[in-house]
C-alpha atoms as a PDB file:
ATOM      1  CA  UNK A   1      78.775 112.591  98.321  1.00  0.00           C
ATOM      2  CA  UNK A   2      82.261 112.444  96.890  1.00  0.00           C
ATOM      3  CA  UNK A   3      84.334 115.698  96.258  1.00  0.00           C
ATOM      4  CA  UNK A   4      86.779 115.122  93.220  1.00  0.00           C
ATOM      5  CA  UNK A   5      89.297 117.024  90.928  1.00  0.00           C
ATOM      6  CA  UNK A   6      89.252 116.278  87.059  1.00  0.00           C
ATOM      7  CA  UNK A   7      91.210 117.460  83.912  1.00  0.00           C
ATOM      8  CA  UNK A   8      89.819 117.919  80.866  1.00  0.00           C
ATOM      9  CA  UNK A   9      91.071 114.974  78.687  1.00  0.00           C
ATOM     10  CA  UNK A  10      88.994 115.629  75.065  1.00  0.00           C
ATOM     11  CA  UNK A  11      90.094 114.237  72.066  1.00  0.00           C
ATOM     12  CA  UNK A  12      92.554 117.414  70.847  1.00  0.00           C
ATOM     13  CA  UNK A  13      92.633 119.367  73.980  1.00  0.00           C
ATOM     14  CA  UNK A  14      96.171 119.998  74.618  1.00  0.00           C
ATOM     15  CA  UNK A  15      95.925 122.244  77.659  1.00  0.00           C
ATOM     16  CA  UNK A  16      92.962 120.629  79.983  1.00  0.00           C
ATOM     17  CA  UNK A  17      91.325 122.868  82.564  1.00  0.00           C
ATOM     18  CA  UNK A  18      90.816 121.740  86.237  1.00  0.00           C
ATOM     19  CA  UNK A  19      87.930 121.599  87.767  1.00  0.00           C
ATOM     20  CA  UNK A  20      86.215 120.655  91.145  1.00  0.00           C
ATOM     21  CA  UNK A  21      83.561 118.035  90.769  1.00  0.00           C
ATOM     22  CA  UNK A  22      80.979 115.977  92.893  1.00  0.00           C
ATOM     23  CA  UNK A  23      80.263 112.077  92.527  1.00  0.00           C
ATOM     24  CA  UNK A  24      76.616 111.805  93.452  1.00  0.00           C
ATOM     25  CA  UNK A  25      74.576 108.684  93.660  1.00  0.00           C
ATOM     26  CA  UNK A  26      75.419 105.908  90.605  1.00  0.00           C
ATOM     27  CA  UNK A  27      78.546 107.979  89.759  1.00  0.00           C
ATOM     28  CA  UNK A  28      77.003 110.565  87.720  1.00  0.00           C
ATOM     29  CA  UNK A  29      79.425 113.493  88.074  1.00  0.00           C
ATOM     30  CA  UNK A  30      78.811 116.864  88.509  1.00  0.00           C
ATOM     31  CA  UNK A  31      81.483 119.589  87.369  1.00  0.00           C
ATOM     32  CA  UNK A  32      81.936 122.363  89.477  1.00  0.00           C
ATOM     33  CA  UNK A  33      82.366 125.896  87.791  1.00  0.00           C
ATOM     34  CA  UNK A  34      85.762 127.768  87.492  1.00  0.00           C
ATOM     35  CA  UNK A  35      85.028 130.160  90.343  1.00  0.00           C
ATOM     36  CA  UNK A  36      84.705 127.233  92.894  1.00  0.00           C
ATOM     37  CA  UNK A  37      88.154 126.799  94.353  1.00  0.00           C
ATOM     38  CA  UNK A  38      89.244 124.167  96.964  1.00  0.00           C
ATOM     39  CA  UNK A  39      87.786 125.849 100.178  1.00  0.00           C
ATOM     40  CA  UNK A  40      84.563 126.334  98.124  1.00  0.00           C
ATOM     41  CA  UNK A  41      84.210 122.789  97.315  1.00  0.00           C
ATOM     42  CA  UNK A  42      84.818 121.652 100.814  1.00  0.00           C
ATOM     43  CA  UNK A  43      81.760 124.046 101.897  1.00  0.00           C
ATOM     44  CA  UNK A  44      79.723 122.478  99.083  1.00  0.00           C
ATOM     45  CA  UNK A  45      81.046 119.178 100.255  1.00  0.00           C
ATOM     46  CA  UNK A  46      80.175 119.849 104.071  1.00  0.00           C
ATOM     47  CA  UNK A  47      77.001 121.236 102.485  1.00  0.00           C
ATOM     48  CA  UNK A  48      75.656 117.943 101.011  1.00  0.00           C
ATOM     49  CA  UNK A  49      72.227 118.556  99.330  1.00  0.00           C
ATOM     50  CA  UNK A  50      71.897 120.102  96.461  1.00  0.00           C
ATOM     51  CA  UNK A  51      75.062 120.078  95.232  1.00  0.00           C
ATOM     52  CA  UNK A  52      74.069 118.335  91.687  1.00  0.00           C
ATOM     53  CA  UNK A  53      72.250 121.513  90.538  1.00  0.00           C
ATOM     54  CA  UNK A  54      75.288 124.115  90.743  1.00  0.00           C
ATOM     55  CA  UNK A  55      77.261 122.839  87.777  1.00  0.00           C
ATOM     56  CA  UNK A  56      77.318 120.638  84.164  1.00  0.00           C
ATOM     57  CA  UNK A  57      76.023 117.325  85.371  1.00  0.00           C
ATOM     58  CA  UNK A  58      77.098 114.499  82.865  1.00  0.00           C
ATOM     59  CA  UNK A  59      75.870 110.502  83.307  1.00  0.00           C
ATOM     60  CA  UNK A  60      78.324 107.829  84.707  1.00  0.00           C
ATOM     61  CA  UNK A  61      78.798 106.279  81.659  1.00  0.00           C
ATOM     62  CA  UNK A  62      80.260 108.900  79.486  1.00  0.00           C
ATOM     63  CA  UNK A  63      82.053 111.756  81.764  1.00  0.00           C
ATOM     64  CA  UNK A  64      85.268 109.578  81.562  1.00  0.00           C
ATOM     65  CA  UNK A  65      85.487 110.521  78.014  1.00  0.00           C
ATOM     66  CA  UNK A  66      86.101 114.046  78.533  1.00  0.00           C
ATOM     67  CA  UNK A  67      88.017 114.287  82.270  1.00  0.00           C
ATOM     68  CA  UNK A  68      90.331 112.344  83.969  1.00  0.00           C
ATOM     69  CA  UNK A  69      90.656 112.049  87.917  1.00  0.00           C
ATOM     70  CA  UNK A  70      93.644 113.973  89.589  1.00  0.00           C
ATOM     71  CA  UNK A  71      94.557 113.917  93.554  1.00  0.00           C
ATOM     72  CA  UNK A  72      91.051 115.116  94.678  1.00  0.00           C
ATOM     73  CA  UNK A  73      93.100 118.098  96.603  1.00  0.00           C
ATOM     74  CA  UNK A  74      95.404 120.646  95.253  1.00  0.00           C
ATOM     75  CA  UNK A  75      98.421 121.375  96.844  1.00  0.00           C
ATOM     76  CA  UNK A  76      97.660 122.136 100.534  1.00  0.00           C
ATOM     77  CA  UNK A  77      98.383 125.084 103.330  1.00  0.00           C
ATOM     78  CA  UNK A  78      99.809 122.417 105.176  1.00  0.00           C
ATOM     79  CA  UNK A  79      99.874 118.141 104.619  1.00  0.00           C
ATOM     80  CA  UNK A  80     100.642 116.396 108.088  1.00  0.00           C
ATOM     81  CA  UNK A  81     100.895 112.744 109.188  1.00  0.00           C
ATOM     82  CA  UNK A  82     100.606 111.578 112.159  1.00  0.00           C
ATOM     83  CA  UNK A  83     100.501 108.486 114.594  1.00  0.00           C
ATOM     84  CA  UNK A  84      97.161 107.026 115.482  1.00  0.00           C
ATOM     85  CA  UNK A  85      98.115 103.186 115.815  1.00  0.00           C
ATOM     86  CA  UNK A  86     100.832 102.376 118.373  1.00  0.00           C
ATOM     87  CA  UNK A  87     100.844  98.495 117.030  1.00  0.00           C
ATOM     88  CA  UNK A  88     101.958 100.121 114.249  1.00  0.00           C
ATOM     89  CA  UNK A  89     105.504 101.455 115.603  1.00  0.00           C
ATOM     90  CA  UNK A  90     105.604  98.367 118.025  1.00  0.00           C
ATOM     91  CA  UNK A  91     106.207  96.527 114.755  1.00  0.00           C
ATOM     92  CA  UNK A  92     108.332  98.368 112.582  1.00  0.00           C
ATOM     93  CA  UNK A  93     110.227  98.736 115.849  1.00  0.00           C
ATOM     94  CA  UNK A  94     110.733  94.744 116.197  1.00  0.00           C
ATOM     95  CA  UNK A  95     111.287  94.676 112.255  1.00  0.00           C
ATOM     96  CA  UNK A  96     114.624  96.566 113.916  1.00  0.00           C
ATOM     97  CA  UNK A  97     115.066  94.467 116.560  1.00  0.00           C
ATOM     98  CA  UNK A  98     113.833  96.886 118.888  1.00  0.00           C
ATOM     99  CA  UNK A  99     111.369  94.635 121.463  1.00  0.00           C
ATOM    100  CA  UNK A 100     111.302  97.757 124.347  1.00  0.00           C
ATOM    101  CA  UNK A 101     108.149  99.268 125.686  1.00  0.00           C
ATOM    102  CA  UNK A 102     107.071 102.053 124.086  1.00  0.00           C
ATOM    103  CA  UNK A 103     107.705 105.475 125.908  1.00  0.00           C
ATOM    104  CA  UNK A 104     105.330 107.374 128.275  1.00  0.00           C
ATOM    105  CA  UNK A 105     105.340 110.613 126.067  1.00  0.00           C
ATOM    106  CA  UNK A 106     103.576 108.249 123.391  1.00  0.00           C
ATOM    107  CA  UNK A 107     100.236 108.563 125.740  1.00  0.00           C
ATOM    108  CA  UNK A 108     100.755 111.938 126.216  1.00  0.00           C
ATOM    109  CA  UNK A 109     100.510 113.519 122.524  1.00  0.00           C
ATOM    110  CA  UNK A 110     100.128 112.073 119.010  1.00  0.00           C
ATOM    111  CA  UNK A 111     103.536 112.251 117.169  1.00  0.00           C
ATOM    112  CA  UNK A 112     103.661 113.605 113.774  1.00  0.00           C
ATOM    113  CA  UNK A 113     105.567 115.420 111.148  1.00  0.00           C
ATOM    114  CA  UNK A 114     104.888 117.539 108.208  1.00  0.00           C
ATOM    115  CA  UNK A 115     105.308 116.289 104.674  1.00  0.00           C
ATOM    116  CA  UNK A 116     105.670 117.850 101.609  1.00  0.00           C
ATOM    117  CA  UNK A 117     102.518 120.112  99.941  1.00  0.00           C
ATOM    118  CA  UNK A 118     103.915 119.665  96.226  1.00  0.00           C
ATOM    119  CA  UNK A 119     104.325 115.549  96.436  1.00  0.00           C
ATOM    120  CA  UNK A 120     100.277 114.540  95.729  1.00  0.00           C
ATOM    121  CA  UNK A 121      99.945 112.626  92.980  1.00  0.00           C
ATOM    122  CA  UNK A 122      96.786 111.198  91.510  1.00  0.00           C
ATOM    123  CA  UNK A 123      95.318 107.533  92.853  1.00  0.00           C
ATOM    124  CA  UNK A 124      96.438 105.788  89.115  1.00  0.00           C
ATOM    125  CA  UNK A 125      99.880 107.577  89.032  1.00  0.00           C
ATOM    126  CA  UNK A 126     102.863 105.812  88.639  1.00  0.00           C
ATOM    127  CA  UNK A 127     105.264 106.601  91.417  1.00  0.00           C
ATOM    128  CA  UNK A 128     109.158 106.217  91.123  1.00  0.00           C
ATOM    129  CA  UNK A 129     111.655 105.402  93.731  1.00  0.00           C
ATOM    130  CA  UNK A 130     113.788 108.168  94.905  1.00  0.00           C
ATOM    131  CA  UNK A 131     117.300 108.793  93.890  1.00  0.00           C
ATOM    132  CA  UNK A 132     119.346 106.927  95.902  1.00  0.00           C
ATOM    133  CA  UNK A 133     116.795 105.166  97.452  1.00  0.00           C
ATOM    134  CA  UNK A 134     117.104 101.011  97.239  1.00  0.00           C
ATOM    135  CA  UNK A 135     114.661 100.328 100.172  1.00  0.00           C
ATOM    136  CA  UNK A 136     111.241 101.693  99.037  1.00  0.00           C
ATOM    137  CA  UNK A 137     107.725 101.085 100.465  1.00  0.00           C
ATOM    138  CA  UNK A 138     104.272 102.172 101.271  1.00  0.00           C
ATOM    139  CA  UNK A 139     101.862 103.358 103.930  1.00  0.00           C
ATOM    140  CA  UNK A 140      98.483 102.792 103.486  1.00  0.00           C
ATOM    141  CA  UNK A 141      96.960 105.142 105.798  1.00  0.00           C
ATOM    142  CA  UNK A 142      93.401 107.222 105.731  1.00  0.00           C
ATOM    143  CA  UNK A 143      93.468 111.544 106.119  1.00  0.00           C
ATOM    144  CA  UNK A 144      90.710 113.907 107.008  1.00  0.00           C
ATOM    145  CA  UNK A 145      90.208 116.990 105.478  1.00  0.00           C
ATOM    146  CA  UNK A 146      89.954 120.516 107.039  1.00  0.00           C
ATOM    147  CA  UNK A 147      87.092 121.902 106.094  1.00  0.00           C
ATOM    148  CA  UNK A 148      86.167 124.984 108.328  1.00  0.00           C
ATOM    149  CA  UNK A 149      89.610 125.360 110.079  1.00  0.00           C
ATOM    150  CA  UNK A 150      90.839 126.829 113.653  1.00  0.00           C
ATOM    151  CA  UNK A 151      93.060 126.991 116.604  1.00  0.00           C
ATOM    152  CA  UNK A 152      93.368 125.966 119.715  1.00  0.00           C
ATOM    153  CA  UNK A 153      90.353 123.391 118.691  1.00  0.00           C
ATOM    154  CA  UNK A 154      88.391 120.758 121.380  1.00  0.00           C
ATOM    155  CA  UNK A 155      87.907 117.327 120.146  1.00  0.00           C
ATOM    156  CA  UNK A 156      84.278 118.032 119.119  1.00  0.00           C
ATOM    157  CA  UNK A 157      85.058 121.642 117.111  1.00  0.00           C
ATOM    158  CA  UNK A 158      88.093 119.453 115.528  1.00  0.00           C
ATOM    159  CA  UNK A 159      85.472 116.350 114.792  1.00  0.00           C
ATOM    160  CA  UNK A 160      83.294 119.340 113.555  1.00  0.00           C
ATOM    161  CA  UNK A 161      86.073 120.633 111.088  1.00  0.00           C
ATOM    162  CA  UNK A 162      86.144 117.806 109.218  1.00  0.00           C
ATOM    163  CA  UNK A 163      84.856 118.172 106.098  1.00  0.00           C
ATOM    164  CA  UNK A 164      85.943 114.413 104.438  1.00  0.00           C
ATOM    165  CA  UNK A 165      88.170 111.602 104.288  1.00  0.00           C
ATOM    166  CA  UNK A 166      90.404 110.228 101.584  1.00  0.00           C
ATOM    167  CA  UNK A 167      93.152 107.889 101.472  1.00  0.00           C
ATOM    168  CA  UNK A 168      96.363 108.199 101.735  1.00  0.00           C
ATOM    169  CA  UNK A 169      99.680 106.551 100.847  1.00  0.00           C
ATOM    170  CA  UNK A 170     102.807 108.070 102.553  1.00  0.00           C
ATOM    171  CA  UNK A 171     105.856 106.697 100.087  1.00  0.00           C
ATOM    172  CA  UNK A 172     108.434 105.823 101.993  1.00  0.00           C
ATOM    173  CA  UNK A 173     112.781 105.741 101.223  1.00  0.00           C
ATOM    174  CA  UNK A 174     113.394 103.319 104.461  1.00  0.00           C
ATOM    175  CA  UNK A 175     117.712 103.747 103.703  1.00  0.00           C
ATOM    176  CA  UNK A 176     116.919 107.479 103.052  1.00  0.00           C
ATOM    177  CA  UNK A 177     114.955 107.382 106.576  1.00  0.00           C
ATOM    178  CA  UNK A 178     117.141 105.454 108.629  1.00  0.00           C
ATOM    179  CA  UNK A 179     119.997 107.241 107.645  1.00  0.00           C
ATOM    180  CA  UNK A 180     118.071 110.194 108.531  1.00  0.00           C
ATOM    181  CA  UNK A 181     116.917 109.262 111.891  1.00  0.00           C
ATOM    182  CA  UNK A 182     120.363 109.197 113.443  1.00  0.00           C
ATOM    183  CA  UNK A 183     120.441 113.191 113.295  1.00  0.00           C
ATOM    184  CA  UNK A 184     116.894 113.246 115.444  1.00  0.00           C
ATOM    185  CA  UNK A 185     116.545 116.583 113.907  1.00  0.00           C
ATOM    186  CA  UNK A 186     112.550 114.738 111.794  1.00  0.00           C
ATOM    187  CA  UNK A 187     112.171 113.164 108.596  1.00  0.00           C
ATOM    188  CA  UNK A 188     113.791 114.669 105.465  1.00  0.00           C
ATOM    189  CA  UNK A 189     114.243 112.492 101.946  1.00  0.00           C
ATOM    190  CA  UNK A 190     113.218 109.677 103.424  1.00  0.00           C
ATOM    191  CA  UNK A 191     109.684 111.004 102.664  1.00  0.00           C
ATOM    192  CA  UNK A 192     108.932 113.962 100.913  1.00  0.00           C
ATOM    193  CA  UNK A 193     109.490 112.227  97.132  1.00  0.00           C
ATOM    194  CA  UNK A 194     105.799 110.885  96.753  1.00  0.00           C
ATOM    195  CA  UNK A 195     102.142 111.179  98.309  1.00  0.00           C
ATOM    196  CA  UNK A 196      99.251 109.458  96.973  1.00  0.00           C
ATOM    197  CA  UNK A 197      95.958 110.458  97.524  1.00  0.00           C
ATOM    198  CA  UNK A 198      92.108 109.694  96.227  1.00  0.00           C
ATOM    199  CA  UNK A 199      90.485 108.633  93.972  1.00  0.00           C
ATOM    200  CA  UNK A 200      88.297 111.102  96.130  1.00  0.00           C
ATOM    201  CA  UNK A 201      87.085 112.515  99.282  1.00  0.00           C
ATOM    202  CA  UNK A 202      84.380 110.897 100.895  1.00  0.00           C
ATOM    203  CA  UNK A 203      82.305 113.427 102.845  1.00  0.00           C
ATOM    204  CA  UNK A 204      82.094 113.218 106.864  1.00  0.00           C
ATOM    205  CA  UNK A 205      78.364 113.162 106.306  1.00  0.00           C
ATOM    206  CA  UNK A 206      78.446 109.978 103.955  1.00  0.00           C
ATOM    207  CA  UNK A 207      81.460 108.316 106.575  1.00  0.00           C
ATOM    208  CA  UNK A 208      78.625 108.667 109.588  1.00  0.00           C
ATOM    209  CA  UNK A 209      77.531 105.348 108.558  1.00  0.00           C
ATOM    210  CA  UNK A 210      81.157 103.850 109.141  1.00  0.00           C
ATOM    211  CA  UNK A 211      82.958 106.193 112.142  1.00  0.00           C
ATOM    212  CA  UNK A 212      83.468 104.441 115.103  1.00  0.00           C
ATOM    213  CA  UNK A 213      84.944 105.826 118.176  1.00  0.00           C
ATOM    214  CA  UNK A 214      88.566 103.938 117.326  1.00  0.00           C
ATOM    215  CA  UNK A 215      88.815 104.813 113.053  1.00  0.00           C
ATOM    216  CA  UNK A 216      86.692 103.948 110.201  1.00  0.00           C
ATOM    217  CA  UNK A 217      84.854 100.462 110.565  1.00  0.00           C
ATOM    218  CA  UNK A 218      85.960  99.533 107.285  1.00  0.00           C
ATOM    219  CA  UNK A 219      88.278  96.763 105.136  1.00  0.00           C
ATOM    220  CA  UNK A 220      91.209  97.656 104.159  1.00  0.00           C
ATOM    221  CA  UNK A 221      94.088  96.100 102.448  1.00  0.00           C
ATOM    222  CA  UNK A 222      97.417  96.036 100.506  1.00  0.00           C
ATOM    223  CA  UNK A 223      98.923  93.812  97.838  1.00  0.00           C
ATOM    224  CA  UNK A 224     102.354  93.836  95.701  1.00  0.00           C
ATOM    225  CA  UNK A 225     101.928  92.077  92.419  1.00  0.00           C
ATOM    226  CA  UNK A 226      98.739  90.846  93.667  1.00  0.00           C
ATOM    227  CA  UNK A 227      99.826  89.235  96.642  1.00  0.00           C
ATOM    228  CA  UNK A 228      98.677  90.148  99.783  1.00  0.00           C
ATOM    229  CA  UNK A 229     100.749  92.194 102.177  1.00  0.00           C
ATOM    230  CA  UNK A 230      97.880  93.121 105.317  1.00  0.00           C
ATOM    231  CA  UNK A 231      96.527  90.803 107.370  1.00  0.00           C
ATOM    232  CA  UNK A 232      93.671  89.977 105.576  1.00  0.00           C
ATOM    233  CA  UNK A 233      91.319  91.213 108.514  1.00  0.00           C
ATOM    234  CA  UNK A 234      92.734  94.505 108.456  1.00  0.00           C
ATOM    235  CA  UNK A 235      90.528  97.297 109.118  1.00  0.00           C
ATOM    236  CA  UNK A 236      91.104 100.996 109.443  1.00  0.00           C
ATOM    237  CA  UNK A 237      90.112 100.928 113.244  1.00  0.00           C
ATOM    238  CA  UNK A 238      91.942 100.348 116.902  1.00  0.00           C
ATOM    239  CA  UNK A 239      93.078 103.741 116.805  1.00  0.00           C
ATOM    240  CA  UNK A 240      95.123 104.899 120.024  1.00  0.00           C
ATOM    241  CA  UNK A 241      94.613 108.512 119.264  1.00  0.00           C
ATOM    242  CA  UNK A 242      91.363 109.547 117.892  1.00  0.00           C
ATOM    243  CA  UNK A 243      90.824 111.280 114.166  1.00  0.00           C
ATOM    244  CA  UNK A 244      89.366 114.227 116.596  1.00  0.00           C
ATOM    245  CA  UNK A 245      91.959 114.429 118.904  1.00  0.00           C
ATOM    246  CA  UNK A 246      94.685 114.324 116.372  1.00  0.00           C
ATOM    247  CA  UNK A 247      93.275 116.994 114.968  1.00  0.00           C
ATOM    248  CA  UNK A 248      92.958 118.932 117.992  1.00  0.00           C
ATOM    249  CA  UNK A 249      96.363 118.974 118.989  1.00  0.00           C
ATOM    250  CA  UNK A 250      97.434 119.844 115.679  1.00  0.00           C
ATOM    251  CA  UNK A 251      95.371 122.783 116.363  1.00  0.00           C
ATOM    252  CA  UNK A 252      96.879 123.610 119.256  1.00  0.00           C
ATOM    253  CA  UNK A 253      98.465 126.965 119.072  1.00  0.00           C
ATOM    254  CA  UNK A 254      98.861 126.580 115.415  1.00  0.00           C
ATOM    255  CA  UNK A 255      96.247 128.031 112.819  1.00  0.00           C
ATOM    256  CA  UNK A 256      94.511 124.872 110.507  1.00  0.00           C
ATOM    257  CA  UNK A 257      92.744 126.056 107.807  1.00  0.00           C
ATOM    258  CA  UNK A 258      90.072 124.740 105.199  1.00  0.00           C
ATOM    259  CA  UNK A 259      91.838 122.086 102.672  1.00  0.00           C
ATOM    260  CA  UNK A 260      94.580 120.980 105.613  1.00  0.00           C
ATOM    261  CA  UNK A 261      95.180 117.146 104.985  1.00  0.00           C
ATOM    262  CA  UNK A 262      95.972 115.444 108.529  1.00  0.00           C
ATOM    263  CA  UNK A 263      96.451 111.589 107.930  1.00  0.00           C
ATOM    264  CA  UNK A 264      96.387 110.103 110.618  1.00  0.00           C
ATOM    265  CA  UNK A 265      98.523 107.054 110.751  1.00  0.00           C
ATOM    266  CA  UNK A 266      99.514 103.602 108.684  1.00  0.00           C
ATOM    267  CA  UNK A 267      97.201 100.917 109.806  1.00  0.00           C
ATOM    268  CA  UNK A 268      99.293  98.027 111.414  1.00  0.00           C
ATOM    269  CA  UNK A 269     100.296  95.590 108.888  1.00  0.00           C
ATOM    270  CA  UNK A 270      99.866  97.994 106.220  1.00  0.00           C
ATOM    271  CA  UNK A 271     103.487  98.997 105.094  1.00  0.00           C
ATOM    272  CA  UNK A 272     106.332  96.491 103.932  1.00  0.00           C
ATOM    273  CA  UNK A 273     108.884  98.027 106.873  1.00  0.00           C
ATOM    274  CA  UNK A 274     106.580  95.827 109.288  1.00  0.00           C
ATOM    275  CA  UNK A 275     107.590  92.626 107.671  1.00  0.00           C
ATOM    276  CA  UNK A 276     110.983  93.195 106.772  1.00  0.00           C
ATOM    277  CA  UNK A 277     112.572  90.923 109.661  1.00  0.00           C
ATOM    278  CA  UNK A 278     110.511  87.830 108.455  1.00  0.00           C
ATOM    279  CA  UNK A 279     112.149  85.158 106.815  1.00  0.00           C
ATOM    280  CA  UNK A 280     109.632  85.121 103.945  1.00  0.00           C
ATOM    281  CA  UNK A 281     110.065  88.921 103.554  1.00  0.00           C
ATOM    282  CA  UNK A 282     109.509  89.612  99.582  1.00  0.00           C
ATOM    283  CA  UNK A 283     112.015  92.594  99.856  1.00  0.00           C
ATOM    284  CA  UNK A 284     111.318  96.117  98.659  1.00  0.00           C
ATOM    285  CA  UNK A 285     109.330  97.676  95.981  1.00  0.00           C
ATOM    286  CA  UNK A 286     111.210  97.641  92.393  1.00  0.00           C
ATOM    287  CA  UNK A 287     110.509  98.760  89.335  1.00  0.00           C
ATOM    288  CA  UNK A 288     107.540  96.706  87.966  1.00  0.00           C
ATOM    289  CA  UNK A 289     105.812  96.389  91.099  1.00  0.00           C
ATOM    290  CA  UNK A 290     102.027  97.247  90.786  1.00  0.00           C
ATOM    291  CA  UNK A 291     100.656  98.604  94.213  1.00  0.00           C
ATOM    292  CA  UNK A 292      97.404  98.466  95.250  1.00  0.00           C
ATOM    293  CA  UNK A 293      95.620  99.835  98.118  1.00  0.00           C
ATOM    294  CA  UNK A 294      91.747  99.552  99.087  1.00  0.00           C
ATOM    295  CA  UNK A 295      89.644 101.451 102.092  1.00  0.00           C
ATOM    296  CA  UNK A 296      86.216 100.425 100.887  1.00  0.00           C
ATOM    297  CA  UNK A 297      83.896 102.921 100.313  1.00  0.00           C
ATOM    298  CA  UNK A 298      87.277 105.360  99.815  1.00  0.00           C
ATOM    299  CA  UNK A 299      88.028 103.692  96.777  1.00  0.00           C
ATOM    300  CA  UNK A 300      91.463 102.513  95.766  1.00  0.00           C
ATOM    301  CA  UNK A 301      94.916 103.528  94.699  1.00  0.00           C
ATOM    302  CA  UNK A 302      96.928 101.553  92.179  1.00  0.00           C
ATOM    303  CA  UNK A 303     100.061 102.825  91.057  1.00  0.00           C
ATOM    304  CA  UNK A 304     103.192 101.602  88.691  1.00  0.00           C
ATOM    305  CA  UNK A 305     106.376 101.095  90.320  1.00  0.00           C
ATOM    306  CA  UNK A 306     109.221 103.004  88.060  1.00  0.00           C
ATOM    307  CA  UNK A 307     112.926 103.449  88.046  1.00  0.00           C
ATOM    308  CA  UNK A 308     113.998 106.642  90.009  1.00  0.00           C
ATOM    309  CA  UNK A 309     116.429 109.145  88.193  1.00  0.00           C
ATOM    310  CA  UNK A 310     119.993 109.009  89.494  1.00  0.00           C
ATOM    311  CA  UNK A 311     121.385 110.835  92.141  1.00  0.00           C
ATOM    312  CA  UNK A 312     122.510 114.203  91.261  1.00  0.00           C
ATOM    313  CA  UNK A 313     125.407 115.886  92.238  1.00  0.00           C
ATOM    314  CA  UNK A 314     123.854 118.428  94.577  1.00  0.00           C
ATOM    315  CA  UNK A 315     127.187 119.202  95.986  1.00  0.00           C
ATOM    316  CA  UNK A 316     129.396 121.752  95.406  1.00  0.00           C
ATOM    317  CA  UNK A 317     132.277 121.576  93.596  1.00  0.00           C
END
């Protein structure tokens, strides 16, 4: 079962509605009714059975004529990202020229920082760079959903929470960033311009048939202009920190509730940052550039590259 979020797109409909919706089996999609809000369709999701009698059901072959897909989640409570692959930071580190161990306090708690609520955009949007920004990339990374919530959750009540997966692209202004990083005080513009998410969310019951103890034993991969950026045996597994235990510390002393996205980290290889100290290195995402990333049975996210608008003069005068 795959939760998703669709606009009305009729011939002459100038104002579409939003609605919830649920890909069943041969993509016939069911549309959810105007009561059913995010948490709702979560439940429904977590539910599983039965969810293709509670709304308009209309055939694979002709529901794309009246709605279009959106980011399969509204704007959330809260939208972390976190850490789970420490290959990962050892290369973007070395893309640096930083070759040093990584710290103890790596072992001792997944990193992560909160990014913006009001970024998602759809898997098919186009995405422009930020103002400023002449370094731009991608993260192709993979986020559970919240579904029932908590606090101060174990790793089985947090792998219990989950109520789907989706994928994720954290945009990325590396200038903006680096600048950034040399206050210590988080990440700021560097990241909070653009976040991809979808096509949809793939529920934890359907994903039982691909969890592994280490990630999601699936493909996954990333190309610029059709060339290949991943290694092309990439998968989304080899996971230091768990999806559960991610999720659990999150939860510690802090309140996660239903439609919470925690991604949980940019599969090594999967970002252009990684690559940047190699001789070969294609450079950064320009206007132009077509992006695509795929997860398998999480379906894929292709966006436009565009021209960001110019930096405005946010000082004072």
């Amino acid at each position: 079962m795959r939760l998703v979020r669709v606009e009305e797109c009729s011939p002459g409909v100038a104002d579409g509605k939003t609605r919830f919706g649920m890909l069943n089996v041969g993509d016939d999609l069911t549309v959810l009714g105007a009561e059913i809000d995010f948490a709702a369709a979560l439940a429904l999701l977590m539910g599983g059975e039965g969810t293709e009698h509670i709304g308009e059901k209309v055939s694979s072959d002709r529901w794309a004529e009246r709605w279009r897909l959106l980011a399969p989640a509204p704007s959330p409570a809260s939208l972390r990202d976190c850490v789970g692959f420490f290959q990962h930071i050892r290369n973007t580190r070395a893309s640096r020229g930083d070759l040093a161990p990584l710290l103890p306090v790596w072992r001792e708690r997944p990193g992560f920082y909160f990014a913006n609520p009001q970024s998602l955009r759809s898997a098919t949007d186009n995405i422009a760079i930020p103002a400023g920004s002449e370094a731009f990339d991608f993260e192709l990374e993979i986020a559970a959903v919240i579904g029932t919530g908590g606090r101060d959750m174990t790793a089985l009540e947090a792998g219990q929470s989950i109520a789907g997966y989706v994928m994720f692209c954290d945009w990325s202004a590396r200038d903006l960033q680096a600048e950034e990083r040399q206050m210590q005080i988080g990440l700021g513009k560097g990241k909070d311009s653009a976040t991809s998410l979808g096509p949809w969310i793939l529920s934890a019951t359907a994903a039982d048939a691909i969890r592994v103890p280490d990630g999601l034993d699936i493909p996954v991969s990333a190309s610029v202009n059709g060339d290949l950026v991943t290694d092309p045996r990439a998968r989304y597994r080899g996971m230091d920190w768990t999806f559960e235990e991610i999720i659990a510390y999150a939860s510690m002393g802090a309140d996660l509730v239903a439609g919470d996205i925690i991604a949980v980290g940019t599969v090594p290889t999967g970002c252009l940052l990684e690559q940047a100290a190699n001789p070969d290195f294609r450079g950064w995402l320009t206007p132009g550039d077509e992006v695509r990333l795929t997860a398998g049975p999480l379906g894929e996210i292709a966006s436009a590259i565009t021209a960001g608008a110019p930096v405005a003069n946010w000082r004072r005068e």
